[in-house]
PDB file of N, CA and C in Angstrom:
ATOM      1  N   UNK A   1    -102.176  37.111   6.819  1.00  0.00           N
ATOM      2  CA  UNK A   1    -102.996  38.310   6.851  1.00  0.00           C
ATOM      3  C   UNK A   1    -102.080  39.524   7.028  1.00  0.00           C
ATOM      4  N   UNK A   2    -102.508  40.823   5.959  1.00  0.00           N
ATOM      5  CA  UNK A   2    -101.505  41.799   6.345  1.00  0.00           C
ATOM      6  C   UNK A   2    -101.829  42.787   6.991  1.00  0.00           C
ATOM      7  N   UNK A   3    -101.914  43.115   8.030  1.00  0.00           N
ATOM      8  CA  UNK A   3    -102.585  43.838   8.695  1.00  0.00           C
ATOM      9  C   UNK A   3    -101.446  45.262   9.120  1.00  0.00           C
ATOM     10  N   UNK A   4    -101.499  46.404   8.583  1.00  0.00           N
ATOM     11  CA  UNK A   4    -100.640  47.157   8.230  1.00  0.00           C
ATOM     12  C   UNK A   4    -100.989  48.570   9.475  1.00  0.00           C
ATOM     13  N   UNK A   5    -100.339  48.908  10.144  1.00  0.00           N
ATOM     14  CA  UNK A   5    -101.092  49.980  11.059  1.00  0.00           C
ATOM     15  C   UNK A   5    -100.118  51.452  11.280  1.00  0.00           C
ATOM     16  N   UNK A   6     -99.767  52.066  11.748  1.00  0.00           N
ATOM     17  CA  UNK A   6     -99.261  53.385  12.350  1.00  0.00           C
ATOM     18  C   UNK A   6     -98.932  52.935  14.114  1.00  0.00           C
ATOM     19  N   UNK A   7     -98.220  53.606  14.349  1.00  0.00           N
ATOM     20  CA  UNK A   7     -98.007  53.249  15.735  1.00  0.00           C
ATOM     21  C   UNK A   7     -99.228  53.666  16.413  1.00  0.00           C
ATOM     22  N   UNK A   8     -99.595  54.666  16.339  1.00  0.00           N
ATOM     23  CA  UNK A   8    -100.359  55.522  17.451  1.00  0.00           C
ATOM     24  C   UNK A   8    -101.749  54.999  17.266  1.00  0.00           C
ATOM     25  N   UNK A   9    -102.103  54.345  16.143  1.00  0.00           N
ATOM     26  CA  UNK A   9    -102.900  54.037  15.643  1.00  0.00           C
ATOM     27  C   UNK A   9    -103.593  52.922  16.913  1.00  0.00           C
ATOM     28  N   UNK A  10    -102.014  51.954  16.718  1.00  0.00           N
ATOM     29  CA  UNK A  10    -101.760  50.681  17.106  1.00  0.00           C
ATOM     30  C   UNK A  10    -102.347  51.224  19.036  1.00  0.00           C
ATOM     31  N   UNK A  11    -101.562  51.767  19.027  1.00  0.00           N
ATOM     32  CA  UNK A  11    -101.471  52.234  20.821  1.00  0.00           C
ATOM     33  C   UNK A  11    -102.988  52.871  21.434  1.00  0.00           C
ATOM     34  N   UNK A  12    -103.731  53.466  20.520  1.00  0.00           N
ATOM     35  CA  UNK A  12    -105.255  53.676  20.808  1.00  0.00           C
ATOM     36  C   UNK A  12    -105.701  52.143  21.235  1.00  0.00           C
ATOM     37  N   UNK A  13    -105.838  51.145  21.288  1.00  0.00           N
ATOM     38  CA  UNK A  13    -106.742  50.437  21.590  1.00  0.00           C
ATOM     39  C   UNK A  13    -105.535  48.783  22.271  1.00  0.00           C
ATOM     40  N   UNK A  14    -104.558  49.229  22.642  1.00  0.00           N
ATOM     41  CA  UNK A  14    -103.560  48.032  22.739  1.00  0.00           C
ATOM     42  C   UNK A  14    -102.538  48.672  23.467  1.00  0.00           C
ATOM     43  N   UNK A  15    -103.108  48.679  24.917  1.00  0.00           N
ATOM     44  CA  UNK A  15    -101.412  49.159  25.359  1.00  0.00           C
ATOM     45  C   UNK A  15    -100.878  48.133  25.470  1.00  0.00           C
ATOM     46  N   UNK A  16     -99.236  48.593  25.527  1.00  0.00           N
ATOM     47  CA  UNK A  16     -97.855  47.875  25.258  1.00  0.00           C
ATOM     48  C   UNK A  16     -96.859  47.756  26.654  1.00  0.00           C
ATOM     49  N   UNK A  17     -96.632  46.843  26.974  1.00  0.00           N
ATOM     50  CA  UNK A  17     -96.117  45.857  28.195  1.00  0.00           C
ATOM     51  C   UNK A  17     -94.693  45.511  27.708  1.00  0.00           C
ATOM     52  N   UNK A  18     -93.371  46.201  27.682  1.00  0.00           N
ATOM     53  CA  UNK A  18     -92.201  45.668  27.451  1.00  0.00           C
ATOM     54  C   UNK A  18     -91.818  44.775  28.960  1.00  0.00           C
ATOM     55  N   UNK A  19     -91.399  44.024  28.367  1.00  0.00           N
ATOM     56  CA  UNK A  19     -91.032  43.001  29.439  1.00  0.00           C
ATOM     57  C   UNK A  19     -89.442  43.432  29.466  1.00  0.00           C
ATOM     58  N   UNK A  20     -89.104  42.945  30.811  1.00  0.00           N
ATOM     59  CA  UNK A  20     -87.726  43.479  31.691  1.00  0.00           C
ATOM     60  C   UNK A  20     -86.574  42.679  31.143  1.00  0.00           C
ATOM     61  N   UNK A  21     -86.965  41.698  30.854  1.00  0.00           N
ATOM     62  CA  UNK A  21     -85.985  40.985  29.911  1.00  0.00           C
ATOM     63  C   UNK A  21     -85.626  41.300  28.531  1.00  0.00           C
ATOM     64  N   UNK A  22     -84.530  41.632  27.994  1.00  0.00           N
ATOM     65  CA  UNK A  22     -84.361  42.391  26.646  1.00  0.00           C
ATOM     66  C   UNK A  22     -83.361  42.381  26.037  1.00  0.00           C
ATOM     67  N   UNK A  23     -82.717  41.580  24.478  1.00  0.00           N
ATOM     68  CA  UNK A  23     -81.582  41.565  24.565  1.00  0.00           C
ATOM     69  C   UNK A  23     -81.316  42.366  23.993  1.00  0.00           C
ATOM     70  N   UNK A  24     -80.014  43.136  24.033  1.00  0.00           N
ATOM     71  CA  UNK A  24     -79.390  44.166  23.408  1.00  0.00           C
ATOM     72  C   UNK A  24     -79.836  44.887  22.402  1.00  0.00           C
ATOM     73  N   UNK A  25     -79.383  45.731  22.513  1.00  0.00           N
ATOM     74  CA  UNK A  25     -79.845  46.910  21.437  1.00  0.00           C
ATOM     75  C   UNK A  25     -79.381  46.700  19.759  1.00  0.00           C
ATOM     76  N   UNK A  26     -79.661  45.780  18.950  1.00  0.00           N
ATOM     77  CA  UNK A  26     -78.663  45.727  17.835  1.00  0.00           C
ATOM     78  C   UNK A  26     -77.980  46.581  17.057  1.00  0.00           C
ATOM     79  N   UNK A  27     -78.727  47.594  16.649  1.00  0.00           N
ATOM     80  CA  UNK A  27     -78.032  49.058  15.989  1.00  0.00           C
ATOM     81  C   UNK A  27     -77.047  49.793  17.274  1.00  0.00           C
ATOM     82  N   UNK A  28     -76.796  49.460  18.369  1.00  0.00           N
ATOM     83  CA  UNK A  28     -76.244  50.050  19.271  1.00  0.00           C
ATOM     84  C   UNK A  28     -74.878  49.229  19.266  1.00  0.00           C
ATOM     85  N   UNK A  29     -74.609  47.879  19.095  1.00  0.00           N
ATOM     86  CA  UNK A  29     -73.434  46.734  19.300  1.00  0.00           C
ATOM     87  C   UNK A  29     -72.455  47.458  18.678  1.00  0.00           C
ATOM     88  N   UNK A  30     -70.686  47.275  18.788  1.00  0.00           N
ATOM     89  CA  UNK A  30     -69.904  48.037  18.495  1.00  0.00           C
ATOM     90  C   UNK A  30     -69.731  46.943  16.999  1.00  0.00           C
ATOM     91  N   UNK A  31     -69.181  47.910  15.621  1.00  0.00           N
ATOM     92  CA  UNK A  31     -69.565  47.265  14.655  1.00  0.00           C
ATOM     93  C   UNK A  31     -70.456  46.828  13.779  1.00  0.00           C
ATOM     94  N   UNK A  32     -71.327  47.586  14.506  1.00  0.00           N
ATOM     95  CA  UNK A  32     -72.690  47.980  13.654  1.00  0.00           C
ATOM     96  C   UNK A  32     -73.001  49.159  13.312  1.00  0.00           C
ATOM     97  N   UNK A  33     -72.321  49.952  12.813  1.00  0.00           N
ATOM     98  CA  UNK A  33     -72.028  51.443  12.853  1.00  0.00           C
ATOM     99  C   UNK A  33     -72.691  51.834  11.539  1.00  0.00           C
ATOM    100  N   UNK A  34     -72.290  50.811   9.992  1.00  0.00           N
ATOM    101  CA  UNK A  34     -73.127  50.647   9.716  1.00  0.00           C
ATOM    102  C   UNK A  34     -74.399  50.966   9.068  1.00  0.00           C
ATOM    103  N   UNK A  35     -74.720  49.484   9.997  1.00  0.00           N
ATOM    104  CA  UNK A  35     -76.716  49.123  10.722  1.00  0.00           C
ATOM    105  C   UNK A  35     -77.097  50.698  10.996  1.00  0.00           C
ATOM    106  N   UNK A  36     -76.491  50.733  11.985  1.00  0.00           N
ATOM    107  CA  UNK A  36     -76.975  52.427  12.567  1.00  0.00           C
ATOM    108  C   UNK A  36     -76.716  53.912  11.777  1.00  0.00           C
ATOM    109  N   UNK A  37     -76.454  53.649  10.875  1.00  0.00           N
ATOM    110  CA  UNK A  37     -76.661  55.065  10.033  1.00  0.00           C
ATOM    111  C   UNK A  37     -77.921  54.542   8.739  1.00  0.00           C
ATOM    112  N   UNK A  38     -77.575  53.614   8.482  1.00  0.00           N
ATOM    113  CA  UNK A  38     -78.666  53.273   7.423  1.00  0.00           C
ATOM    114  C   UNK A  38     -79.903  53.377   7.761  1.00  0.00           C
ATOM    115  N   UNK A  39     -79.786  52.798   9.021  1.00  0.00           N
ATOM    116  CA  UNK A  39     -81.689  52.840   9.577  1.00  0.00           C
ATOM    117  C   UNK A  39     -81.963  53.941  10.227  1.00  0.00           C
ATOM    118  N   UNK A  40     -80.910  54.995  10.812  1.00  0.00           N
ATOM    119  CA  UNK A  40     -81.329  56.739  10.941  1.00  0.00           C
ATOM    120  C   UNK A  40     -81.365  57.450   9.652  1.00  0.00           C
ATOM    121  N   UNK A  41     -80.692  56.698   9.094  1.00  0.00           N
ATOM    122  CA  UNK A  41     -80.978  57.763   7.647  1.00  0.00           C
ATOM    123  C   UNK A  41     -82.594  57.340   6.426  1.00  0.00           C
ATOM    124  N   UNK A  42     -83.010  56.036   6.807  1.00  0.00           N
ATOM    125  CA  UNK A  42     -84.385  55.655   6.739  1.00  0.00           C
ATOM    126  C   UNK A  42     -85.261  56.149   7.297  1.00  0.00           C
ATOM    127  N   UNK A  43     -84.937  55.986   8.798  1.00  0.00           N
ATOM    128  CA  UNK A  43     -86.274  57.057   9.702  1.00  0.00           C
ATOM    129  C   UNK A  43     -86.086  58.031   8.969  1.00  0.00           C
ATOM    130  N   UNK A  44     -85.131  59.338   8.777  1.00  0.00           N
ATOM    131  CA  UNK A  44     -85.230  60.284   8.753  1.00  0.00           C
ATOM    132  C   UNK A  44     -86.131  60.509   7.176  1.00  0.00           C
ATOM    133  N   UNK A  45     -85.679  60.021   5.709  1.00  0.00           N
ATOM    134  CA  UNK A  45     -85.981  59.888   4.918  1.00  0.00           C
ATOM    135  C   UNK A  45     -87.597  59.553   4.952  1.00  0.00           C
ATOM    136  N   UNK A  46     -87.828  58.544   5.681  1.00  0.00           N
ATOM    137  CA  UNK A  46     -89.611  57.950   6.074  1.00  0.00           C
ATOM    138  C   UNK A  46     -90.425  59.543   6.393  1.00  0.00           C
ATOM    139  N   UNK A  47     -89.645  60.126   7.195  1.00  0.00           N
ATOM    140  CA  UNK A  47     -90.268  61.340   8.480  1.00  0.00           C
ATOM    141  C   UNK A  47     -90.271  62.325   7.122  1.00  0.00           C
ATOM    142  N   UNK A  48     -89.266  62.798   6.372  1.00  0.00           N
ATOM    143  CA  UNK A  48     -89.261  63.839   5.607  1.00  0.00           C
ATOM    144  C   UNK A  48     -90.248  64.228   4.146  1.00  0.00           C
ATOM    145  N   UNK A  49     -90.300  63.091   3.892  1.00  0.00           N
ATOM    146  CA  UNK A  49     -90.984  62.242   2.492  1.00  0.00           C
ATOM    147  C   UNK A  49     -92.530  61.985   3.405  1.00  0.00           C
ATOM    148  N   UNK A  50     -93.012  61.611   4.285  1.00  0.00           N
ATOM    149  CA  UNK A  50     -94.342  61.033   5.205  1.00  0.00           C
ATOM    150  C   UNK A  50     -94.182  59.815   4.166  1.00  0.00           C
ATOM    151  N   UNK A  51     -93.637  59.253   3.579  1.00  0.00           N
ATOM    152  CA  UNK A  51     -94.029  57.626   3.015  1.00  0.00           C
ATOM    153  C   UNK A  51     -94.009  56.730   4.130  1.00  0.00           C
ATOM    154  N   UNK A  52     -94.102  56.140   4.407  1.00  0.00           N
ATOM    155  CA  UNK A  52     -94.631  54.444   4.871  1.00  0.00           C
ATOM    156  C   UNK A  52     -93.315  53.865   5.086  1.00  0.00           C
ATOM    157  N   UNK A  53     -92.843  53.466   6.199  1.00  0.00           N
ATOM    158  CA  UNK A  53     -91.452  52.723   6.753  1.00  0.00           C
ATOM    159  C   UNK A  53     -91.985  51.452   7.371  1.00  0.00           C
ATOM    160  N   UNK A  54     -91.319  50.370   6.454  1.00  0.00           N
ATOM    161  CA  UNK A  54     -91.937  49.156   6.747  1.00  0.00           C
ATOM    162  C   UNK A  54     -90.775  49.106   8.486  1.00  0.00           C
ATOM    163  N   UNK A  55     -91.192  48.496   9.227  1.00  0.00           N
ATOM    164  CA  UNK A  55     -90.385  47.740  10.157  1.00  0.00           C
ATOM    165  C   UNK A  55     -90.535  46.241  10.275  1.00  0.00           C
ATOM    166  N   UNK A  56     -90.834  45.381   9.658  1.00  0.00           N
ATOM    167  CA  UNK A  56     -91.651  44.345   9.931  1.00  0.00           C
ATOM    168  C   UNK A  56     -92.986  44.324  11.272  1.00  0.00           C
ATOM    169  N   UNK A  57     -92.365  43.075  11.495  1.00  0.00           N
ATOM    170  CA  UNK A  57     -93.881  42.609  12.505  1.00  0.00           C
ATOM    171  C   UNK A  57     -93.384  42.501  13.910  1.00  0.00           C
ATOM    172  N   UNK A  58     -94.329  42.611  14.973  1.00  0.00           N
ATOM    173  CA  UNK A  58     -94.560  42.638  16.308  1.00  0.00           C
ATOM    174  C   UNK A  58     -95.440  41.102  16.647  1.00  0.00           C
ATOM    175  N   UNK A  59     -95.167  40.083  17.587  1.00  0.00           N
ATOM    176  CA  UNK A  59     -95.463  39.454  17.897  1.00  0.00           C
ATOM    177  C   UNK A  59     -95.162  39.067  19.107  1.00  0.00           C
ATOM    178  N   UNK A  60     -96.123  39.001  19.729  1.00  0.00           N
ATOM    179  CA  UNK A  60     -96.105  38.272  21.009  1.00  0.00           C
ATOM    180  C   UNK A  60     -97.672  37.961  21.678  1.00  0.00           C
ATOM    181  N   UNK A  61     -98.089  38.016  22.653  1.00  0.00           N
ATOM    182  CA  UNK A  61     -98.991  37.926  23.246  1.00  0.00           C
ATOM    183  C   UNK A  61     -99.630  38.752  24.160  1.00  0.00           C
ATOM    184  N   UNK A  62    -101.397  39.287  23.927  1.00  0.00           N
ATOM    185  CA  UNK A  62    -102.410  39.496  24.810  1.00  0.00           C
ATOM    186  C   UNK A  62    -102.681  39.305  26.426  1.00  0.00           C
ATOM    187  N   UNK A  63    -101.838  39.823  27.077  1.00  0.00           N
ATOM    188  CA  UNK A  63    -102.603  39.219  28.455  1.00  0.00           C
ATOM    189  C   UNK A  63    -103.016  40.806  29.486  1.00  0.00           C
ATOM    190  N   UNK A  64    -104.150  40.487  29.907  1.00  0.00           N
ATOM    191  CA  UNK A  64    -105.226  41.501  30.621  1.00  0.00           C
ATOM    192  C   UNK A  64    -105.172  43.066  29.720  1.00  0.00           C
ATOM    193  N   UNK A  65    -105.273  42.718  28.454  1.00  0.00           N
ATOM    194  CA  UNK A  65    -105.600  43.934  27.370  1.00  0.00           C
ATOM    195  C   UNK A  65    -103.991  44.431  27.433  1.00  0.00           C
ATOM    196  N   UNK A  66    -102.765  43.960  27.361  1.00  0.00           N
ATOM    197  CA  UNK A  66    -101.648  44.278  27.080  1.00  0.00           C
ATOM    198  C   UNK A  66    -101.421  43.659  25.986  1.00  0.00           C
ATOM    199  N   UNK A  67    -100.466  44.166  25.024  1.00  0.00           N
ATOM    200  CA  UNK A  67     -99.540  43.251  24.386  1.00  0.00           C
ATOM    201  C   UNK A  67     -98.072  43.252  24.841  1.00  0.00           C
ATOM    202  N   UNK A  68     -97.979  41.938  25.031  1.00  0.00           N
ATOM    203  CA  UNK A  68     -96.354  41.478  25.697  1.00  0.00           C
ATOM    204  C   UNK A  68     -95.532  41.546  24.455  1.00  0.00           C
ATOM    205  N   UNK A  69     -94.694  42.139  23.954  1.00  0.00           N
ATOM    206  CA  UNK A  69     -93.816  41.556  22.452  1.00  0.00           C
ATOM    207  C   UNK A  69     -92.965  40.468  23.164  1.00  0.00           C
ATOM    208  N   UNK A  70     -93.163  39.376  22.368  1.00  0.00           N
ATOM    209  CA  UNK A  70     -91.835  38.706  22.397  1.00  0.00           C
ATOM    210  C   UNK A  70     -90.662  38.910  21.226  1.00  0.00           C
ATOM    211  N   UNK A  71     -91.406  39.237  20.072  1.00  0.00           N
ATOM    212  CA  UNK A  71     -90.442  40.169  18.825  1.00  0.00           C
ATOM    213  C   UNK A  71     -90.639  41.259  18.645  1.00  0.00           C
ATOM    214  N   UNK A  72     -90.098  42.103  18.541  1.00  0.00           N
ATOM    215  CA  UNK A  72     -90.533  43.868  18.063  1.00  0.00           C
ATOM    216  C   UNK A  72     -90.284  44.220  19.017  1.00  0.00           C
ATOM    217  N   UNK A  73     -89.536  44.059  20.343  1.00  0.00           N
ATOM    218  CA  UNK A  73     -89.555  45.166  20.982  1.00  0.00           C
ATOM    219  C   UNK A  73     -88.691  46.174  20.572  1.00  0.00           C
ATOM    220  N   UNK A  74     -87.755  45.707  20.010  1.00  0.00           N
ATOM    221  CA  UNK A  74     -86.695  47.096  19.796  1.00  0.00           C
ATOM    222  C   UNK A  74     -87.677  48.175  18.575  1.00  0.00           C
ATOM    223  N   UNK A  75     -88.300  47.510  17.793  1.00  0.00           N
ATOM    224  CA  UNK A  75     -89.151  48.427  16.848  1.00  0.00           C
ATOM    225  C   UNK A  75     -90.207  48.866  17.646  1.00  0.00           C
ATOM    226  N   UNK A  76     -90.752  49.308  18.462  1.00  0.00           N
ATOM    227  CA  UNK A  76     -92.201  49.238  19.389  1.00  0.00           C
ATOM    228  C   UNK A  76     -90.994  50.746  20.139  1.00  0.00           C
ATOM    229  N   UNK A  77     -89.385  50.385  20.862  1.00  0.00           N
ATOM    230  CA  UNK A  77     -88.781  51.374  21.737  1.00  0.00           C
ATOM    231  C   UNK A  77     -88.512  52.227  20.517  1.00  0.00           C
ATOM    232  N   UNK A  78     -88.314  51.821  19.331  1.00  0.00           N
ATOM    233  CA  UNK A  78     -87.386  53.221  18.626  1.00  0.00           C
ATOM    234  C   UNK A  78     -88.502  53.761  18.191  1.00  0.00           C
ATOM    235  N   UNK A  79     -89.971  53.446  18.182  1.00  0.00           N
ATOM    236  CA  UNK A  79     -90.826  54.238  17.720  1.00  0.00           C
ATOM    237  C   UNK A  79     -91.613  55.481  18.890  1.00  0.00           C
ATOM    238  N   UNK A  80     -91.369  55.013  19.972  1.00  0.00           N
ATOM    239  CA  UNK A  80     -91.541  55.325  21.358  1.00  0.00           C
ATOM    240  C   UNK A  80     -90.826  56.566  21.552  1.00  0.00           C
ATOM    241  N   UNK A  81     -89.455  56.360  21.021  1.00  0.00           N
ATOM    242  CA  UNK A  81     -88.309  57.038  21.416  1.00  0.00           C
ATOM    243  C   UNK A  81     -88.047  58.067  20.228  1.00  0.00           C
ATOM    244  N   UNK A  82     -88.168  57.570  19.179  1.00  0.00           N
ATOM    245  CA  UNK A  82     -88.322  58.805  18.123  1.00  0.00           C
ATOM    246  C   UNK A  82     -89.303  60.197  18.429  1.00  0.00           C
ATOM    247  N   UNK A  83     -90.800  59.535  18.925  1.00  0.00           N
ATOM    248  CA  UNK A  83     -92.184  60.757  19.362  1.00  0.00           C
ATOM    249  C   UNK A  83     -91.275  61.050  19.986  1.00  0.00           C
ATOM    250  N   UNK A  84     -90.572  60.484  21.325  1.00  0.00           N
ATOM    251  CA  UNK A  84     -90.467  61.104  22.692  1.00  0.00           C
ATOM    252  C   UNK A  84     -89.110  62.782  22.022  1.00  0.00           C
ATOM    253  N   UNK A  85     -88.561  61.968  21.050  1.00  0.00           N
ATOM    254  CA  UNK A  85     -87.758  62.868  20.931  1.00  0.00           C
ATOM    255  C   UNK A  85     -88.373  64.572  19.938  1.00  0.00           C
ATOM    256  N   UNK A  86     -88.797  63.936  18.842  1.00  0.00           N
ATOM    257  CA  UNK A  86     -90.002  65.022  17.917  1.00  0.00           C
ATOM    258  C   UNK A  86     -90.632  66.132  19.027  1.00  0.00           C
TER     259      UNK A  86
END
């Protein structure tokens, strides 16, 4: 099922529970320099154009009207962190 959303969209009806456990930042690792211009120069391109920036998928689990990610968290913080910055 493809169920395709907007962040904010997403965050109206699903708050988000990052758990304390987290591994590294991947676009941040030394040698990924890169990783990290390609995918700022995507956001930025996504933001300038308003087209549609796939990130893939978020998965994890529902508990007391949270979603826990066990995947996506780093896509869930850079989307977090992009508003926070805008």
């Amino acid at each position: 099922m493809n169920n395709n959303t907007t962040f904010w969209n997403y965050l109206k009806n699903n708050p988000i529970e990052i758990p304390i456990i987290q591994r590294d930042y991947a676009q941040g690792r030394l040698g990924k320099e890169n990783l990290r211009k390609n995918f700022l120069t995507d956001l930025k391109k996504a933001l300038d154009t308003g087209k549609m920036m796939k990130l893939d998928f978020v998965y994890g689990s529902s508990e007391n009207e949270r979603l826990n990610p066990l995947d996506g968290q780093q896509r869930l913080t850079t989307l977090w962190l992009l508003h926070w910055y805008i």
